[in-house]
Protein backbone atom coordinates (compact mmCIF):
# COMPACT_ATOMS: atom_id res chain seq x y z
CA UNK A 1 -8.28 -65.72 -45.77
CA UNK A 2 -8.12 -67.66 -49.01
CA UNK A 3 -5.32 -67.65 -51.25
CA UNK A 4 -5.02 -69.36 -54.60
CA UNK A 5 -1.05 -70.09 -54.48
CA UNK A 6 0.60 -70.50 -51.05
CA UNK A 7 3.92 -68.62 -51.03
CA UNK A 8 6.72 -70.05 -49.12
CA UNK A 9 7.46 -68.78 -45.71
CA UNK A 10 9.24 -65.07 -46.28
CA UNK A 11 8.47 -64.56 -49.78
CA UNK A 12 5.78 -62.52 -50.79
CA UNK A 13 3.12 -63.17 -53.06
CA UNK A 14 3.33 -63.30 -56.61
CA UNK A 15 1.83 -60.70 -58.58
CA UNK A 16 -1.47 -62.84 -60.04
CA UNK A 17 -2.41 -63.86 -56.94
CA UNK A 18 -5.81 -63.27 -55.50
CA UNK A 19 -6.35 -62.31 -52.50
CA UNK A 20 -10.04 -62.78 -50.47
CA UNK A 21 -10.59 -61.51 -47.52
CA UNK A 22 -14.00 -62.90 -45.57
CA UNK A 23 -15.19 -61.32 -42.22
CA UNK A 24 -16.04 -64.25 -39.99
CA UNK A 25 -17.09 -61.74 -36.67
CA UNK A 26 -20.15 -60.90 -38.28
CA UNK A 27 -21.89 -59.92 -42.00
CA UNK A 28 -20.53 -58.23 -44.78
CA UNK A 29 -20.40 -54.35 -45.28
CA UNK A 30 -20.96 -54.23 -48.61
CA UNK A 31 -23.62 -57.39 -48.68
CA UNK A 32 -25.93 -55.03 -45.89
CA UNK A 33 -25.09 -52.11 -48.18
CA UNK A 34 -26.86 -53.12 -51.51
CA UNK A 35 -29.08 -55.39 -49.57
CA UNK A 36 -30.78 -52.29 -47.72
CA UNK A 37 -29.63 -49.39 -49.19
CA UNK A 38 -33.09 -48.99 -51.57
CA UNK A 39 -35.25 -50.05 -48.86
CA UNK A 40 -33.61 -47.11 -46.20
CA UNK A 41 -34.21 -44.83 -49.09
CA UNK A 42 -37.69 -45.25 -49.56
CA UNK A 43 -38.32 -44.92 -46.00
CA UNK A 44 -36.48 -41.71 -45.37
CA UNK A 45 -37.84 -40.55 -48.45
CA UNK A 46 -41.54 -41.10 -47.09
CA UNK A 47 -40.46 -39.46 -43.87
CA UNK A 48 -38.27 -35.89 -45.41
CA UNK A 49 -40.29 -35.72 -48.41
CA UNK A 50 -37.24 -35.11 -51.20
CA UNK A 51 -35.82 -38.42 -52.49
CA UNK A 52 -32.30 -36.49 -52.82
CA UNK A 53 -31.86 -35.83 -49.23
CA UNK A 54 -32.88 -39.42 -48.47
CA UNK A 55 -30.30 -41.16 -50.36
CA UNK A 56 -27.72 -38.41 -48.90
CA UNK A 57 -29.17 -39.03 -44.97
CA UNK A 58 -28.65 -43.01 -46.15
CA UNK A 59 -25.50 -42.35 -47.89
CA UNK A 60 -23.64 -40.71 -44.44
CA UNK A 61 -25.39 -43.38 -42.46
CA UNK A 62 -24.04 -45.93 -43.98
CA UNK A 63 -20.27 -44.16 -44.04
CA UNK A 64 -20.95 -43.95 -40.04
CA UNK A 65 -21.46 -47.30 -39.95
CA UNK A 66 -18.33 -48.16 -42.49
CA UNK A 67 -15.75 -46.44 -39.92
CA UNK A 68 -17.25 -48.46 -36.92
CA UNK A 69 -17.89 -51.77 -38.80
CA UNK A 70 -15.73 -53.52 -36.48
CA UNK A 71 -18.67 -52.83 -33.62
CA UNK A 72 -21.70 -52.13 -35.59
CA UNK A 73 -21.40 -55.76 -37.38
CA UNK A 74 -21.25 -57.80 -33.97
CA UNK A 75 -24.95 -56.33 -33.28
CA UNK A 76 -27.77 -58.32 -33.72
CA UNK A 77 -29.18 -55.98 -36.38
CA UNK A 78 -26.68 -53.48 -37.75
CA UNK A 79 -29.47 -52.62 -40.22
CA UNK A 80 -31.59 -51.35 -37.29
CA UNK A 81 -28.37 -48.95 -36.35
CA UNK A 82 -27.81 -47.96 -39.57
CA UNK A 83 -31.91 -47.05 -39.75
CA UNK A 84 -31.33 -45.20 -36.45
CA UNK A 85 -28.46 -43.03 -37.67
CA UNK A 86 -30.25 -42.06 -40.60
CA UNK A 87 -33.21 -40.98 -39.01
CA UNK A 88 -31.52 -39.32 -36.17
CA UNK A 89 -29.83 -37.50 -39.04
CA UNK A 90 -32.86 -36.63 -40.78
CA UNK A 91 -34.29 -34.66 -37.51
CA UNK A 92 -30.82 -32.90 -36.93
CA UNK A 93 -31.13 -31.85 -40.49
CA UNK A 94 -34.85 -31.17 -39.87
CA UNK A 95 -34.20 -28.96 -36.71
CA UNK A 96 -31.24 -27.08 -37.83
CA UNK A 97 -33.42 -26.06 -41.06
CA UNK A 98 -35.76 -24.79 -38.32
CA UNK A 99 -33.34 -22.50 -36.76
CA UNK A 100 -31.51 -21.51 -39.63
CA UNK A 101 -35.45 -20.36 -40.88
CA UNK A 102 -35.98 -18.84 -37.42
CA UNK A 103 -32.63 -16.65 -37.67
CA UNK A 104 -32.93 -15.42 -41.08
CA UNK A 105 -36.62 -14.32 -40.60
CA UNK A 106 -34.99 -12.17 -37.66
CA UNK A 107 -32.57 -10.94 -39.63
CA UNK A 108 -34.93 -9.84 -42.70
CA UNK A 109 -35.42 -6.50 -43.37
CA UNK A 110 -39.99 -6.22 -43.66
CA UNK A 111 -40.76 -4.33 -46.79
CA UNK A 112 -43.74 -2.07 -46.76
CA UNK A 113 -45.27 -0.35 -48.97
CA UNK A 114 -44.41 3.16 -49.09
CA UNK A 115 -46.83 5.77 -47.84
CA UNK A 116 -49.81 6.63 -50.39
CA UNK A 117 -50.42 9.84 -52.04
CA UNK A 118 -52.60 11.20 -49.49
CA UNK A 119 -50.36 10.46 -46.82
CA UNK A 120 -47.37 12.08 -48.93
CA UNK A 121 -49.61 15.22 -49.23
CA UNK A 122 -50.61 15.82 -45.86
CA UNK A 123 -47.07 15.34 -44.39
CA UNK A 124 -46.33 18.28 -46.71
CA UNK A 125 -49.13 19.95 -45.83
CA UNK A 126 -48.37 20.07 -41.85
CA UNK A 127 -44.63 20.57 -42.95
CA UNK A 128 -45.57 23.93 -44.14
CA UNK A 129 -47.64 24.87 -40.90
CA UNK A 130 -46.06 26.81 -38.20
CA UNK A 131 -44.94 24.85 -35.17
CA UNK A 132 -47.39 25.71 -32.34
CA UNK A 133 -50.28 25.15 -35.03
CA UNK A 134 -48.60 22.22 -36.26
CA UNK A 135 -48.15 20.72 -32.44
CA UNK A 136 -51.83 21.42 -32.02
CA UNK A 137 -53.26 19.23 -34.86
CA UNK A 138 -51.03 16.62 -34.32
CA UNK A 139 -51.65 16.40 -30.64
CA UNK A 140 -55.51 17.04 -31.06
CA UNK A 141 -56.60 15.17 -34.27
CA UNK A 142 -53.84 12.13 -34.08
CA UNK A 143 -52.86 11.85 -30.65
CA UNK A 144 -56.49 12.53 -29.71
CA UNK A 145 -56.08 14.97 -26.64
CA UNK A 146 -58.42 16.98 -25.99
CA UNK A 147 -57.66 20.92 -26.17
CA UNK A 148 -57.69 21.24 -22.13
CA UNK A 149 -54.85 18.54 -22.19
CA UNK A 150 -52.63 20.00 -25.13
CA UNK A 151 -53.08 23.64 -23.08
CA UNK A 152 -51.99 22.19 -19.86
CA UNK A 153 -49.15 21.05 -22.12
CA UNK A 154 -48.46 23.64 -23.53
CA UNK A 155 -48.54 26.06 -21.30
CA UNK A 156 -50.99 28.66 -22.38
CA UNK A 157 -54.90 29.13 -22.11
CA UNK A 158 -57.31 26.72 -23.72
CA UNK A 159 -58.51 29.77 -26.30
CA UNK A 160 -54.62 29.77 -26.99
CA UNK A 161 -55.47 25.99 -28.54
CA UNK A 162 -58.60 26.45 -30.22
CA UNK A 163 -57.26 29.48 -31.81
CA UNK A 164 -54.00 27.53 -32.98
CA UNK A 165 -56.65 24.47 -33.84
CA UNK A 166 -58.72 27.33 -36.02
CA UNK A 167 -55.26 28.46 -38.01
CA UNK A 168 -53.98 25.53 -38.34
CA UNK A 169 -57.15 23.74 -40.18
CA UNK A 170 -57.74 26.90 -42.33
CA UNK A 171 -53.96 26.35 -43.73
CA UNK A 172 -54.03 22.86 -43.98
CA UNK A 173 -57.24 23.34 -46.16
CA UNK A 174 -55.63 25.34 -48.34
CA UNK A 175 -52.26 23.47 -48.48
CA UNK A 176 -54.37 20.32 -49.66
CA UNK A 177 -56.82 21.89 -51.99
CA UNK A 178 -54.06 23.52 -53.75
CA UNK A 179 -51.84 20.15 -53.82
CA UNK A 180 -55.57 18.23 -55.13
CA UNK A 181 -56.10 20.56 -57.49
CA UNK A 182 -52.52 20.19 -59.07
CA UNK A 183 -53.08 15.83 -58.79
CA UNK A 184 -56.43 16.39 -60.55
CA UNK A 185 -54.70 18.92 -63.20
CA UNK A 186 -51.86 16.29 -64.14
């Protein structure tokens, strides 16, 4: 420690007096600061890709290092810890992006488009169908049974089916030439 005035034992120093402190277990903080600061930058910058983050992944390196200086400056190259820490913080940052991604894509409601106009028309349609003729085409033309299954089903004879099937096709052709004709009329 180098003082310009030496004050006598007991007394404290006067008010002008300068005061220097100089580490002599190892270099200075602020000397490795400004000395590799840019350079740490540039490197993290190359490896995240966003200049901002960098200097912020640098930045909180560098403040890890400040609170252990006492340790970090006895190494042989506290610039290689400091290096470390910053890349080590870049990947934490990297992988907790990752998950954060990962949860909110789980959490996301899909949107899908909405159900076209002929879709919207034939819903109506069967809506309007009685229930065993209804069951029929469903079961027959989507869930493509064949009228043997849906009877044993059902419950009732196979003619039962076909004669639902017949009904059920003769209304839904009317159902949807009536609702085309009204589309084509607007």
């Amino acid at each position: 420690m180098t003082v310009t005035k030496e004050p006598r034992l007991g007394e404290p120093p006067p008010a002008d007096t300068v005061v220097r402190a100089e580490r002599l277990d190892g270099p200075d903080f602020d000397a490795i600061y400004h000395a590799h600061f840019r350079s740490l930058t540039v490197q993290l910058t190359a490896y995240c890709g966003d200049l901002s983050q960098a200097q912020d992944l640098v930045q909180e390196a560098f403040c890890r290092a400040f609170a252990r200086w006492s340790r970090v400056s006895r190494y042989d190259d506290p610039v290689a810890w400091v290096r470390r820490v910053a890349w080590n913080l870049a990947t934490s940052r990297w992988r907790r992006l990752r998950t954060a991604r990962s949860w909110l894509s789980r959490q996301r409601e899909e949107t899908v488009p909405g159900p076209g106009p002929d879709r919207v028309a034939l819903t109506a349609a069967l809506a309007l169908l009685p229930l065993q003729h209804r069951r029929a085409v469903v079961l027959y033309h989507l869930a493509d049974m064949s009228v043997s299954e849906i009877a044993r089903q059902e419950g009732v004879a196979e003619g039962t089916v076909k004669s639902w099937l017949h009904r059920g096709r003769a209304a839904l052709a009317t159902h949807l030439t009536t609702t085309k004709e009204v589309n084509d009329n607007e």
